[in-house]
N, C-alpha and C. Protein backbone atom coordinates (compact mmCIF):
# COMPACT_ATOMS: atom_id res chain seq x y z
N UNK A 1 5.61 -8.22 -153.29
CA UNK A 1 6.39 -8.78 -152.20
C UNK A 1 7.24 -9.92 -152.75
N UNK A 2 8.05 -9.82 -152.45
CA UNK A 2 9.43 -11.25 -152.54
C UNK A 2 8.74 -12.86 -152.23
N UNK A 3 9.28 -13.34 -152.86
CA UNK A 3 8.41 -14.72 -152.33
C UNK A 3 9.78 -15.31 -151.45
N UNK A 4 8.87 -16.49 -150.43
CA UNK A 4 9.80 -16.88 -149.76
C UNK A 4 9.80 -18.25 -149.38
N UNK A 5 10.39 -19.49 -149.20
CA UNK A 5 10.06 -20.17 -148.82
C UNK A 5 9.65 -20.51 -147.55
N UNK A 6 8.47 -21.47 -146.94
CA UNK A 6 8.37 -21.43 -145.45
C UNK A 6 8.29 -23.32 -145.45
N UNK A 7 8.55 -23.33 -143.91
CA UNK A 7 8.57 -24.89 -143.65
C UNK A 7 7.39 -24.72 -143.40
N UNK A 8 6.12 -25.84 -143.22
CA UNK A 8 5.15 -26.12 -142.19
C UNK A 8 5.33 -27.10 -141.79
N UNK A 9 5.22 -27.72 -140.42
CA UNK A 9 5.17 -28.79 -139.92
C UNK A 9 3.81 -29.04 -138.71
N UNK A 10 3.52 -30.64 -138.51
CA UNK A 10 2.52 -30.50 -138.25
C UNK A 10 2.93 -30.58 -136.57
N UNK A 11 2.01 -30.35 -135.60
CA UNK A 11 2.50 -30.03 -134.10
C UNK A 11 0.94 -30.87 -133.55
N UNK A 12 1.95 -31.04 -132.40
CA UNK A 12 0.41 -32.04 -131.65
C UNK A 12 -0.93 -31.01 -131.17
N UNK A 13 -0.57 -30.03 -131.14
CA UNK A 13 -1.42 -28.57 -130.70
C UNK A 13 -2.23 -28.22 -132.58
N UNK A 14 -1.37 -28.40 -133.85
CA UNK A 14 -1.80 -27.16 -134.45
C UNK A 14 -0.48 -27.74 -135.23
N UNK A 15 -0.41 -26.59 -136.06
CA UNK A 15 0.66 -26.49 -136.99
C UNK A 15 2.31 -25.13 -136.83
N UNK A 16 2.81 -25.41 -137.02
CA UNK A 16 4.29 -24.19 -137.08
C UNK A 16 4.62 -24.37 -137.79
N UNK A 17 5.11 -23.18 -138.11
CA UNK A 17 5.85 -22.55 -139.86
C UNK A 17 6.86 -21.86 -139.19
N UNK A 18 7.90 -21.99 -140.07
CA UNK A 18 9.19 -20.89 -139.95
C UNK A 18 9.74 -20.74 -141.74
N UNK A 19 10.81 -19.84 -141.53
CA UNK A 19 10.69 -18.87 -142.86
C UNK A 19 12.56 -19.24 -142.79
N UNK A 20 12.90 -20.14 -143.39
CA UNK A 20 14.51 -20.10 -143.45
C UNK A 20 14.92 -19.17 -143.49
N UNK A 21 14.89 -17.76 -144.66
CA UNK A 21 15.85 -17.08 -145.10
C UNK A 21 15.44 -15.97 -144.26
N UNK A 22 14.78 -16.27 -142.93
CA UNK A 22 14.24 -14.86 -142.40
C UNK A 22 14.57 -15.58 -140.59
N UNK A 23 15.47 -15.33 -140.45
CA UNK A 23 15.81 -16.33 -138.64
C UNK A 23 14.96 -15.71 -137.72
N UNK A 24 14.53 -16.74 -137.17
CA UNK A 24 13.65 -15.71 -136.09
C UNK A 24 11.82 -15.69 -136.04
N UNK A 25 11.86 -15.30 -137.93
CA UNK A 25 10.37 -15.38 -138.16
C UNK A 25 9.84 -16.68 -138.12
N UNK A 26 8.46 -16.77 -137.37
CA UNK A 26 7.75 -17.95 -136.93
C UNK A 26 6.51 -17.50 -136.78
N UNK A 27 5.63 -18.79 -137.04
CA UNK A 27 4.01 -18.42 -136.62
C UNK A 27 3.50 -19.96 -136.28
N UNK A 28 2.59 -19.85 -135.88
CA UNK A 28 1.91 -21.22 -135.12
C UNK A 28 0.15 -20.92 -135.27
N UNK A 29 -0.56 -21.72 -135.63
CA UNK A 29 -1.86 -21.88 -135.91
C UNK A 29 -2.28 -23.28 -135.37
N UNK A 30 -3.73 -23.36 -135.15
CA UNK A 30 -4.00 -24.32 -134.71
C UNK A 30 -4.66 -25.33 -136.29
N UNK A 31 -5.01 -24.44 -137.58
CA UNK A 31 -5.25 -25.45 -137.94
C UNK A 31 -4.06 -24.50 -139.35
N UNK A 32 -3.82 -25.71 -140.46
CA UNK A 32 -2.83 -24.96 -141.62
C UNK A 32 -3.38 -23.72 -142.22
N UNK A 33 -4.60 -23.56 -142.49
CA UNK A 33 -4.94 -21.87 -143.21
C UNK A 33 -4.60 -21.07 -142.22
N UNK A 34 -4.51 -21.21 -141.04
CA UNK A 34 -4.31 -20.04 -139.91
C UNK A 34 -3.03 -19.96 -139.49
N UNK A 35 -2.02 -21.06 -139.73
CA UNK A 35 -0.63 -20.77 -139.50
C UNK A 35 -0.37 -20.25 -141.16
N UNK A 36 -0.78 -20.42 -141.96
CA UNK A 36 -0.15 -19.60 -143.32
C UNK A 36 -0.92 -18.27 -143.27
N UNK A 37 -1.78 -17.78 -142.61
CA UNK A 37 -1.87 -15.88 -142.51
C UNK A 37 -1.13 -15.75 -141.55
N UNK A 38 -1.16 -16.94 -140.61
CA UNK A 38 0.20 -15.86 -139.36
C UNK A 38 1.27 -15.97 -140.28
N UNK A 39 1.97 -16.66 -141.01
CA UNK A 39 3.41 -16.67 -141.22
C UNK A 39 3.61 -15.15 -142.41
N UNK A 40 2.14 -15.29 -143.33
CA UNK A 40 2.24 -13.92 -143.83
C UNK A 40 2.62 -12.50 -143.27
N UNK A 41 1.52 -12.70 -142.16
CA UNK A 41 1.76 -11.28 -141.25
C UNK A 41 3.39 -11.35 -140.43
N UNK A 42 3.56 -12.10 -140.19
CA UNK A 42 4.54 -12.49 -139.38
C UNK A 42 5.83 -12.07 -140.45
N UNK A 43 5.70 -12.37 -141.25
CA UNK A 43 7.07 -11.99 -142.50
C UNK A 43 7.00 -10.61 -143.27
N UNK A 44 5.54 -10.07 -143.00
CA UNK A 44 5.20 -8.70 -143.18
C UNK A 44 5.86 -7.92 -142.40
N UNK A 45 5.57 -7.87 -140.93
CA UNK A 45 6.23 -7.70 -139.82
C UNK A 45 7.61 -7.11 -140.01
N UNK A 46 8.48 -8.91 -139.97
CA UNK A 46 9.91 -8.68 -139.72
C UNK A 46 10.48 -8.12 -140.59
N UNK A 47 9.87 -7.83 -142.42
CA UNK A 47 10.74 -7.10 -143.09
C UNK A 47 10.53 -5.80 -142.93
N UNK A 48 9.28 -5.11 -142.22
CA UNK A 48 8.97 -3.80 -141.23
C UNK A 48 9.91 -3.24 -140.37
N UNK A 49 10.29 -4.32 -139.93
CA UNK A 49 11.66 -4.03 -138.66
C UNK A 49 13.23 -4.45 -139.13
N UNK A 50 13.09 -4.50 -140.76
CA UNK A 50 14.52 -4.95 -141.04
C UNK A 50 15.37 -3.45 -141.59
């Protein structure tokens, strides 16, 4: 798989990630190991539907 860069930032809930070079793709976890498998699956996903 391509590597990609992702933001994480931290959220008063949890954490969110988004994927610059991929608009759109996003994931949200409540703690950081669980927003970095959503953002995996989540970028798995959108290049599924690209």
């Amino acid at each position: 798989m391509k590597k990609y860069l992702i933001i994480l930032e931290k959220t008063g809930t949890g954490y969110s990630v988004y994927v610059p070079d991929l608009p759109g793709c996003i994931a949200t976890g409540k703690t950081r190991d669980i927003a970095e498998e959503n953002i995996y699956e989540a970028i798995k996903f959108h290049l599924e539907g690209l």
